[in-house]
C-alpha atoms as a PDB file:
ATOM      1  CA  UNK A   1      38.635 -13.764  30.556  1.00  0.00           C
ATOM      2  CA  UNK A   2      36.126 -13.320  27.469  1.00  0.00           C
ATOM      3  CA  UNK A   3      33.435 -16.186  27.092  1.00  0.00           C
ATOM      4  CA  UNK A   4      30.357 -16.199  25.203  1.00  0.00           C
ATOM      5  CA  UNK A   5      28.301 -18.689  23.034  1.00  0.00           C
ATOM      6  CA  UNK A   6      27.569 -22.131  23.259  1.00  0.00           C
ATOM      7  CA  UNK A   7      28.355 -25.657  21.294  1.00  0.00           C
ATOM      8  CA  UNK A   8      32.202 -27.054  20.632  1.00  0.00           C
ATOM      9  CA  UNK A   9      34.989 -25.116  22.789  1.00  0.00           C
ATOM     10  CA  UNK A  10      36.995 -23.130  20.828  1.00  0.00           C
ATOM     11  CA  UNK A  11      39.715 -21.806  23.242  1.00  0.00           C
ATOM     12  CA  UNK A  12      41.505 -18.495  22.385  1.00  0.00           C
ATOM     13  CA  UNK A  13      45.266 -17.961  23.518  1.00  0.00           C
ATOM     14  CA  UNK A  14      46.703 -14.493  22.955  1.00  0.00           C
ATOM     15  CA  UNK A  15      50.447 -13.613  22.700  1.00  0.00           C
ATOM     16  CA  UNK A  16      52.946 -12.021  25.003  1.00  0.00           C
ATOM     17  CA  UNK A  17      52.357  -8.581  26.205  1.00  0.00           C
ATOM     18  CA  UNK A  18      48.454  -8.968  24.726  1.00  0.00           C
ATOM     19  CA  UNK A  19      45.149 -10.228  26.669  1.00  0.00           C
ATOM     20  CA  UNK A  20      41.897 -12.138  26.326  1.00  0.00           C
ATOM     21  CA  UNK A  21      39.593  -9.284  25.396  1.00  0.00           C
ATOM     22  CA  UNK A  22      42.227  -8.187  21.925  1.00  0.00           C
ATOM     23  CA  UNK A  23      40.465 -11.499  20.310  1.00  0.00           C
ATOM     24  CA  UNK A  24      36.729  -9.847  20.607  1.00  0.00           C
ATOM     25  CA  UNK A  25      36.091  -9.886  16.643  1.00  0.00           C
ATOM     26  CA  UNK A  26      36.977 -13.346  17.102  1.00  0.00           C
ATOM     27  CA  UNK A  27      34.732 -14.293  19.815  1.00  0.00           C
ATOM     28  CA  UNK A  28      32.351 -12.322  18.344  1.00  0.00           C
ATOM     29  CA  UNK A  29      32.416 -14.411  15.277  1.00  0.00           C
ATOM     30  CA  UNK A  30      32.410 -18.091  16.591  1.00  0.00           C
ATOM     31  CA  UNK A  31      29.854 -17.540  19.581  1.00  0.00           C
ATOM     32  CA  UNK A  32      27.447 -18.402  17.669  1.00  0.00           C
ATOM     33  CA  UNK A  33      28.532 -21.594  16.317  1.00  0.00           C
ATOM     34  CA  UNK A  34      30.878 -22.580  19.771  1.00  0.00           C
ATOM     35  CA  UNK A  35      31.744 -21.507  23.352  1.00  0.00           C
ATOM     36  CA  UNK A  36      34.574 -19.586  22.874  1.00  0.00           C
ATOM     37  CA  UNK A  37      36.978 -19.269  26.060  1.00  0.00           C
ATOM     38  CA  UNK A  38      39.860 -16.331  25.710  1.00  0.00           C
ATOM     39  CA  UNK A  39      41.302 -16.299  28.863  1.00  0.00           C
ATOM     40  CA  UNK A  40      44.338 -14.198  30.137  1.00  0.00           C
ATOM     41  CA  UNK A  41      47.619 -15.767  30.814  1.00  0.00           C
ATOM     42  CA  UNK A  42      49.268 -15.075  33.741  1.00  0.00           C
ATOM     43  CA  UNK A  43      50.805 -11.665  34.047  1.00  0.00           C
ATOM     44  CA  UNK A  44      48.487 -10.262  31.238  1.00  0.00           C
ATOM     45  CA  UNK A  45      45.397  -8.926  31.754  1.00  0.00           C
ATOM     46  CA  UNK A  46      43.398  -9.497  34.632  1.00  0.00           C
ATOM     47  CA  UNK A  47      45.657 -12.524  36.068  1.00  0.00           C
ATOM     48  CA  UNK A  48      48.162 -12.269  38.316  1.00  0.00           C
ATOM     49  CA  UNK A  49      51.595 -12.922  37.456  1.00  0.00           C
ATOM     50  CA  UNK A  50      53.417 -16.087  37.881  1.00  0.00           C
ATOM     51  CA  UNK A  51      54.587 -17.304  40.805  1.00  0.00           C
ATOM     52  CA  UNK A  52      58.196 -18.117  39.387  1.00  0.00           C
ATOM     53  CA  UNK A  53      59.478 -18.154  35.814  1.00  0.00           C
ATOM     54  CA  UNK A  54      57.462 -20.104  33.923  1.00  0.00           C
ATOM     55  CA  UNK A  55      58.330 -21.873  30.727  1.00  0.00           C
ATOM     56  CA  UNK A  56      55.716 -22.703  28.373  1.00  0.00           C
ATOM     57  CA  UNK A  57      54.998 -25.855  29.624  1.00  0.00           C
ATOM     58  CA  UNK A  58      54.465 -24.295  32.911  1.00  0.00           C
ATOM     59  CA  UNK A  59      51.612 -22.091  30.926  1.00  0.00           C
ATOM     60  CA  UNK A  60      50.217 -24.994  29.066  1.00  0.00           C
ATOM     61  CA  UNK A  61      49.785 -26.843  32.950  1.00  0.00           C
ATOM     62  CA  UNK A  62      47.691 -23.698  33.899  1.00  0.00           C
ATOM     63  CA  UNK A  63      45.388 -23.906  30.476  1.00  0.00           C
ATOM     64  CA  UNK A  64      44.628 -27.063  31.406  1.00  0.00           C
ATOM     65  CA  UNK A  65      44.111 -26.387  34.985  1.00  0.00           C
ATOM     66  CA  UNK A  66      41.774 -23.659  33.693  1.00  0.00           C
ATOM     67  CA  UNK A  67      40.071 -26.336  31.014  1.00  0.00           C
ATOM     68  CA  UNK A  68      39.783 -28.517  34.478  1.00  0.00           C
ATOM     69  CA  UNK A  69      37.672 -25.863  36.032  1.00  0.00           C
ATOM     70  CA  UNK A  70      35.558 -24.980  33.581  1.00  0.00           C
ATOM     71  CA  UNK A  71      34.258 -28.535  33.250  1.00  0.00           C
ATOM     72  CA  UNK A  72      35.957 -29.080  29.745  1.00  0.00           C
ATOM     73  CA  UNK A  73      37.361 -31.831  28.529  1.00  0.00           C
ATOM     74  CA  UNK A  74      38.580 -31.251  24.836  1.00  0.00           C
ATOM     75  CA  UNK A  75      38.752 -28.187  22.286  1.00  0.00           C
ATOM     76  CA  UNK A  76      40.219 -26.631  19.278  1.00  0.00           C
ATOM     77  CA  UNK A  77      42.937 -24.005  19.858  1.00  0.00           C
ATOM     78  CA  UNK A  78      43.225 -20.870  18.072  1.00  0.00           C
ATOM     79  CA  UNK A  79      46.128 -18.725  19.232  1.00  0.00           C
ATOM     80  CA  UNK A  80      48.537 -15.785  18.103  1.00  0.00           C
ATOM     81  CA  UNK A  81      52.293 -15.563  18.639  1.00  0.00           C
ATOM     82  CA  UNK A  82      53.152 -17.009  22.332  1.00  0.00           C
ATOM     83  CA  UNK A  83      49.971 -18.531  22.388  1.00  0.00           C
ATOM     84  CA  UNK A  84      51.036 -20.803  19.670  1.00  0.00           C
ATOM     85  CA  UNK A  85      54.085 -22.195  21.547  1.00  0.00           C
ATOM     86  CA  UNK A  86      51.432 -22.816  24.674  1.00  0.00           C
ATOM     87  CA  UNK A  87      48.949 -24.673  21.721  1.00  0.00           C
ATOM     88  CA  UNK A  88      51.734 -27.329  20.962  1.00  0.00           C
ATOM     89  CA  UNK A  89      52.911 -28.220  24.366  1.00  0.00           C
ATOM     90  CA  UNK A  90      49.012 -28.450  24.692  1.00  0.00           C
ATOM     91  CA  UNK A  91      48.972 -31.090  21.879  1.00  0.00           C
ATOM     92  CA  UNK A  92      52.291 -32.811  22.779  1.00  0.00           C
ATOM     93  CA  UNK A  93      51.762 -33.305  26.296  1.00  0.00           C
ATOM     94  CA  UNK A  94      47.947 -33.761  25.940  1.00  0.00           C
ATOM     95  CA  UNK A  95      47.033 -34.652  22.551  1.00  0.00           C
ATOM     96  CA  UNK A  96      43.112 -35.572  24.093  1.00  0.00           C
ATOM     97  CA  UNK A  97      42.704 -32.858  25.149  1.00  0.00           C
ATOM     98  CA  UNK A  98      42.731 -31.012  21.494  1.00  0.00           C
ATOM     99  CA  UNK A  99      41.042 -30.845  18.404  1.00  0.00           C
ATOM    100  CA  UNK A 100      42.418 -28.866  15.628  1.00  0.00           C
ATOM    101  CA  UNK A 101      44.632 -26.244  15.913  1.00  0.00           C
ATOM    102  CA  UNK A 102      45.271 -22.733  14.238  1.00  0.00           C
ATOM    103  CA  UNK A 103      48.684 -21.225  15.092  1.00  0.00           C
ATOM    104  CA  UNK A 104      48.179 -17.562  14.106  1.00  0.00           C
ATOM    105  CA  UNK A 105      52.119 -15.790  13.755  1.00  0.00           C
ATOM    106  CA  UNK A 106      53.613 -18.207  16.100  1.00  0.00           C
ATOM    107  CA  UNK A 107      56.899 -17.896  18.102  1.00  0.00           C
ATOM    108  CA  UNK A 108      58.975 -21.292  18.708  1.00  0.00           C
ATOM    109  CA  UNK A 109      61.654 -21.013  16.341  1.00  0.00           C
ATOM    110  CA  UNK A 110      64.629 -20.164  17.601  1.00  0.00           C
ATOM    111  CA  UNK A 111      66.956 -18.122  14.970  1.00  0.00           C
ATOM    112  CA  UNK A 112      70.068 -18.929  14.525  1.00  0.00           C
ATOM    113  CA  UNK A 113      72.585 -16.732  17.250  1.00  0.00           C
ATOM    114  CA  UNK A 114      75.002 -14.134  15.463  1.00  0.00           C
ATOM    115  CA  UNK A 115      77.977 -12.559  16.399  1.00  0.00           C
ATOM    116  CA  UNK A 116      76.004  -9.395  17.159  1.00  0.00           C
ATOM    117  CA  UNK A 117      73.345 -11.406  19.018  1.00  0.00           C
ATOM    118  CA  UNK A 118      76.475 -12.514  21.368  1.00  0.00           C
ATOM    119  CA  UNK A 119      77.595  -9.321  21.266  1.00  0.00           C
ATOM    120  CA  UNK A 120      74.296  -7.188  22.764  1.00  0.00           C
ATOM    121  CA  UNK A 121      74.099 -10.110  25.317  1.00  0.00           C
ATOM    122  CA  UNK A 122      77.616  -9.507  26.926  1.00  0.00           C
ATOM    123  CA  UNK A 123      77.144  -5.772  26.227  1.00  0.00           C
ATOM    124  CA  UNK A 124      73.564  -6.357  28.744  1.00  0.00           C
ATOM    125  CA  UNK A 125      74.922  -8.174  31.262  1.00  0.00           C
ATOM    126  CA  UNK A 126      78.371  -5.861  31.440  1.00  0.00           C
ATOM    127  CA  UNK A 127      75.621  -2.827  32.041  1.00  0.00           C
ATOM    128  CA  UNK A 128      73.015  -5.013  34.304  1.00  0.00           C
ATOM    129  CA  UNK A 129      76.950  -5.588  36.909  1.00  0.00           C
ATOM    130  CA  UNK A 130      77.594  -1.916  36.455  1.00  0.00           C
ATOM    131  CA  UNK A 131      74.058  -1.146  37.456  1.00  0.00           C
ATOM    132  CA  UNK A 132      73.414  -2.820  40.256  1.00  0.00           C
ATOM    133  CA  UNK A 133      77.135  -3.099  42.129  1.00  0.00           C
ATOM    134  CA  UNK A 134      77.003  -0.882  45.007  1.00  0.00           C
ATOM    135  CA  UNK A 135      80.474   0.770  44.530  1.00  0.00           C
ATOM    136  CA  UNK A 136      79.142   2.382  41.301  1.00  0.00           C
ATOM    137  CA  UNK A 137      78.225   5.579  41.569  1.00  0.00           C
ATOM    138  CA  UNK A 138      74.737   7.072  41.550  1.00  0.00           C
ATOM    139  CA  UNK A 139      74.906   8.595  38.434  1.00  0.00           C
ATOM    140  CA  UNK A 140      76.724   6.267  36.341  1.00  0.00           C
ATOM    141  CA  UNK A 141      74.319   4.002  37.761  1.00  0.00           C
ATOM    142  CA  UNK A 142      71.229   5.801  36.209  1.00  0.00           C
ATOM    143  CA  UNK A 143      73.318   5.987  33.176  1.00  0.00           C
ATOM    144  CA  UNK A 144      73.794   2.135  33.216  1.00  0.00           C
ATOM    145  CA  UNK A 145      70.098   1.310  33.835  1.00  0.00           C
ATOM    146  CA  UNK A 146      69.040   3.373  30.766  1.00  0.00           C
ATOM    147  CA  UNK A 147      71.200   1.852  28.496  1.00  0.00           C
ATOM    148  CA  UNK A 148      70.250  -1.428  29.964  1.00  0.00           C
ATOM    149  CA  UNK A 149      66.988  -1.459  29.127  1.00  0.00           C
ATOM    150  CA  UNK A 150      67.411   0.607  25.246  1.00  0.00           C
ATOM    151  CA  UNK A 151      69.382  -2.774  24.730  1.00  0.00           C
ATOM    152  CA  UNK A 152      66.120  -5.086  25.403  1.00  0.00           C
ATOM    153  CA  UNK A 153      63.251  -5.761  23.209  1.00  0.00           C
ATOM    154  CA  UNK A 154      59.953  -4.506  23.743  1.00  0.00           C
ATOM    155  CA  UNK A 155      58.205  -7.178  25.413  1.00  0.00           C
ATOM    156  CA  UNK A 156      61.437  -7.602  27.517  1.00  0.00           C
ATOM    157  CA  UNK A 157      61.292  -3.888  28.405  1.00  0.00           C
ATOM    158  CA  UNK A 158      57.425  -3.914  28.957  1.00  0.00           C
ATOM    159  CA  UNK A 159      57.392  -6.893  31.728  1.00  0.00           C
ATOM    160  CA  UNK A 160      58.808  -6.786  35.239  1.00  0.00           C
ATOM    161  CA  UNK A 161      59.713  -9.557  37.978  1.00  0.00           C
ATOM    162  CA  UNK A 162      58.359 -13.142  36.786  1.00  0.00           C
ATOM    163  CA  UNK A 163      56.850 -12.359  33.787  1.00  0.00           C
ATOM    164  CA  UNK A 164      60.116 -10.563  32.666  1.00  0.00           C
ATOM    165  CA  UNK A 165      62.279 -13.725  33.996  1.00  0.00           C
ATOM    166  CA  UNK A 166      59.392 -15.960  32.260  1.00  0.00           C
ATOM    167  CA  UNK A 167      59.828 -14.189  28.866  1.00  0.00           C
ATOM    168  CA  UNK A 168      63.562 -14.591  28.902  1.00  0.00           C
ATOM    169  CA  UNK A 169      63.110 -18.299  29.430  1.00  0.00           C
ATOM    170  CA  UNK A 170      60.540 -18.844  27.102  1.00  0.00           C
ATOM    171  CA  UNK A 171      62.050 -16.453  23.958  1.00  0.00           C
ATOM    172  CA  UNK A 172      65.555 -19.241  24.251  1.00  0.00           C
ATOM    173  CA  UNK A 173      62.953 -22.237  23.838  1.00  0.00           C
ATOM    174  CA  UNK A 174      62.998 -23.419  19.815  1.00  0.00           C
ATOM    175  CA  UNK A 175      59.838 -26.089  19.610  1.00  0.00           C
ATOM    176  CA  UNK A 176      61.191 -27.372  16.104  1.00  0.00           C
ATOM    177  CA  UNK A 177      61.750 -31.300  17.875  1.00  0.00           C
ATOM    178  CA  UNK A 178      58.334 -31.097  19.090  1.00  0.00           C
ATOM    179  CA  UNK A 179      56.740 -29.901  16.165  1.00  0.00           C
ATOM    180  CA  UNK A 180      56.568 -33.765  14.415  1.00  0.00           C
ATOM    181  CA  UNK A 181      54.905 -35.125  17.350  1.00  0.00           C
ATOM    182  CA  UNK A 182      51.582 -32.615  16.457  1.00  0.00           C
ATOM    183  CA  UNK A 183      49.373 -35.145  15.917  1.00  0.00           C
ATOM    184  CA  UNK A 184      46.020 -32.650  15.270  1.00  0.00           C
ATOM    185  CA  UNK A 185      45.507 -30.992  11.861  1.00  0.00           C
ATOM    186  CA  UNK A 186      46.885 -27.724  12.077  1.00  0.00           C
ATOM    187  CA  UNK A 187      46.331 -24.733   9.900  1.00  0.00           C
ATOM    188  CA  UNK A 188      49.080 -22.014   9.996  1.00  0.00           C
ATOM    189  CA  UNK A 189      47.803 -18.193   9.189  1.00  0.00           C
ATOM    190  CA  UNK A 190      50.699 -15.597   8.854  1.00  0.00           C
ATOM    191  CA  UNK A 191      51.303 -12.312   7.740  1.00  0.00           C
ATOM    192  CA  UNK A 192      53.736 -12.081   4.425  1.00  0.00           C
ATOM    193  CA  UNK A 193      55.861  -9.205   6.147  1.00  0.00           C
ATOM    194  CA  UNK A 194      56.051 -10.544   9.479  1.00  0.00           C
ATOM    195  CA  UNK A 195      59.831  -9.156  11.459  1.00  0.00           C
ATOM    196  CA  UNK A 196      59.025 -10.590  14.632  1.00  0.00           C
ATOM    197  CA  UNK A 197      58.403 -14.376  13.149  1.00  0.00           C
ATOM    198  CA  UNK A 198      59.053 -14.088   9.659  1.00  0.00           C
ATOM    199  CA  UNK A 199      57.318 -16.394   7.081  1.00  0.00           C
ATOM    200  CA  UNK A 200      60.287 -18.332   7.074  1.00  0.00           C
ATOM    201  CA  UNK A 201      58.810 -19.875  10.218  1.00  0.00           C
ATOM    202  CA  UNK A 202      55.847 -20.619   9.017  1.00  0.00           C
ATOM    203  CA  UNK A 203      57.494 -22.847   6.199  1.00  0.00           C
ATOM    204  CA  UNK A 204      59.440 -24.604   8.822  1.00  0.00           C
ATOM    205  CA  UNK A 205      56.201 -25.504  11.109  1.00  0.00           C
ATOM    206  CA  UNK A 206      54.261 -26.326   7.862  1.00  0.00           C
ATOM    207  CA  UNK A 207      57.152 -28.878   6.904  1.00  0.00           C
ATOM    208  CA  UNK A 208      57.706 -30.465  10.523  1.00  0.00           C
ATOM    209  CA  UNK A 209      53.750 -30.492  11.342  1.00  0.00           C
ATOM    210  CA  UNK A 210      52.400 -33.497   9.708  1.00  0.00           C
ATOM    211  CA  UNK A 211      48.863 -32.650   8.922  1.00  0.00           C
ATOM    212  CA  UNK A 212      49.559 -28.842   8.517  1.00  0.00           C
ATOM    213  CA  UNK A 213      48.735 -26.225   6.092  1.00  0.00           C
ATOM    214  CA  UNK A 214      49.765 -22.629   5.603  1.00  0.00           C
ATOM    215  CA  UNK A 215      47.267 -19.277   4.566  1.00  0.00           C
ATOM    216  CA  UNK A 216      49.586 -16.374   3.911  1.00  0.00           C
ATOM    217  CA  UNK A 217      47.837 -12.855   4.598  1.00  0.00           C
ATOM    218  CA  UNK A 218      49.709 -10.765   1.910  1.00  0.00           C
ATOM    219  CA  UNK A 219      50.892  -7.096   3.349  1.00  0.00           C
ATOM    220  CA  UNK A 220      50.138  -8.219   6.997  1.00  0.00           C
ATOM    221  CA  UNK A 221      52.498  -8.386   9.674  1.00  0.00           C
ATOM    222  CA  UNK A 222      52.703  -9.829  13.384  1.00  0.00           C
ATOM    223  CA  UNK A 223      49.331  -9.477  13.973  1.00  0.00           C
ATOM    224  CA  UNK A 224      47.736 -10.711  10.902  1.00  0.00           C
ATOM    225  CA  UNK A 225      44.466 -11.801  12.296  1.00  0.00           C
ATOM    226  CA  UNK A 226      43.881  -8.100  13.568  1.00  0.00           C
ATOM    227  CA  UNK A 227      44.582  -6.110  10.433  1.00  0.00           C
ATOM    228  CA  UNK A 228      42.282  -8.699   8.539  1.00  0.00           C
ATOM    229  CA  UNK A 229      39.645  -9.874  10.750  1.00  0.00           C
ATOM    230  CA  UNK A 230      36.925 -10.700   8.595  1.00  0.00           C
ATOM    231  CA  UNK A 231      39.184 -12.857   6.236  1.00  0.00           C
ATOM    232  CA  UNK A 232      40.615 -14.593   9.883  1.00  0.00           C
ATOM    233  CA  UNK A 233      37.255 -15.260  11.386  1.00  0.00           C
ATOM    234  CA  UNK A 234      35.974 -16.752   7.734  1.00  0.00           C
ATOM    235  CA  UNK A 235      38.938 -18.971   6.937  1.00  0.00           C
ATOM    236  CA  UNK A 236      38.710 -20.657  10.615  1.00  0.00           C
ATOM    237  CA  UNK A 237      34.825 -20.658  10.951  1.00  0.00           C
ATOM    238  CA  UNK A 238      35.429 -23.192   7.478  1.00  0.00           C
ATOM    239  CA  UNK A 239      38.469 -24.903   9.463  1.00  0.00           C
ATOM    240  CA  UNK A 240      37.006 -25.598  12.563  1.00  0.00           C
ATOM    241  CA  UNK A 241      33.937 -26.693  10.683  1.00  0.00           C
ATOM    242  CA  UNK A 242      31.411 -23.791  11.860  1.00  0.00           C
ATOM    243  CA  UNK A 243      28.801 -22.220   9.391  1.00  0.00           C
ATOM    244  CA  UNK A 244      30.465 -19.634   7.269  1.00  0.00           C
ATOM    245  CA  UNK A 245      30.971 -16.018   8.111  1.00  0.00           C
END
């Protein structure tokens, strides 16, 4: 877990398959207006996994555990991809416990399944049965298990036991009936040429978020706030209501 500064909490939450210490230009750049907390989520970084699969409430719980623990009642949330869908069932489930929040690239919208979506999942789970029946033999087994896993996505292929289980929960959760209950001023920051959640997204959070607004990084992707740092840490110093960078 990073930490460093002192004054208002500004908690960091990364995204899947990333950890606390990726948000250093960040922390860098509030410590000296705010405490700034980045921990790890389970299964990332320096904390263990999960005990089961977790869904993102389950995550938000253990933020607020972790808030509990460090003696802190209330802060504003800046967070990146996953750590955006933990930063709304922060705010749903505890809107007290939040100030404002900046959802960086955030997952939570659920596309729209296609025939070829349907498709690769019965394709999967026809090569996960071949894989793992015993009557199969050894090499077609070995052939099964590498196609198996060329047919997941990256994060999927990354992760192992609960955090594996936990992303395939969390990745079939869409937060769009959630999104209206937001009650904290939110500012969205997103890359123009985004694949993983396209700027379509962002529109749809901007429209169902009722105080929400939406800063669109031109030529950034997924992680936005990396390829432009400065222009991140400036734009949420102003937000948050820190000195300017």
């Amino acid at each position: 877990m990073e930490q460093a500064g002192s004054g208002p909490v500004v908690l960091l939450l990364h995204g899947w398959g990333s950890e606390g210490k990726l948000w250093r230009p960040v922390v860098d750049a509030l410590s000296e207006h705010h405490l700034v907390v980045a921990p790890d989520f389970p299964g990332f970084g320096g904390t263990p996994p999960p005990p089961a699969a977790w869904s993102a409430g389950d995550y938000a719980r253990w933020t607020l555990a972790l808030l509990d623990r460090l003696g802190i009642d209330r802060a504003d949330i800046v967070s990146h991809s996953f750590g955006g869908r933990v930063a709304v069932r922060i705010a749903t489930s505890a809107p007290g416990r939040v100030g404002r929040i900046v959802l960086a690239d955030t997952s939570g919208i659920v596309p729209k399944r296609t025939a070829a979506h349907h498709l690769r999942v019965r394709t999967y789970k026809s090569l996960k049965a071949l894989a793992m029946a015993r009557v199969t033999p050894r090499p077609l087994q070995r052939w099964a298990t590498h196609r198996m896993t060329s047919h997941g996505s990256a994060d999927y292929r990354a992760a192992n036991g609960t955090v594996r289980q936990s992303f395939v929960r969390i990745v079939n959760e869409d937060f769009r009936a959630e999104l209206p209950r937001v009650a904290a001023s939110t500012l969205l920051i997103w890359g123009d040429r985004d694949e993983e959640t396209p700027i379509a997204d962002a529109r749809i959070i901007e429209r169902l978020i009722p105080d929400a607004g939406l800063v669109v990084f031109e030529g950034c992707g997924h992680y936005a706030y990396a390829e432009e740092p400065q222009r991140f840490c400036r734009i949420i110093r102003a937000f948050l209501g820190g000195a300017p960078v």
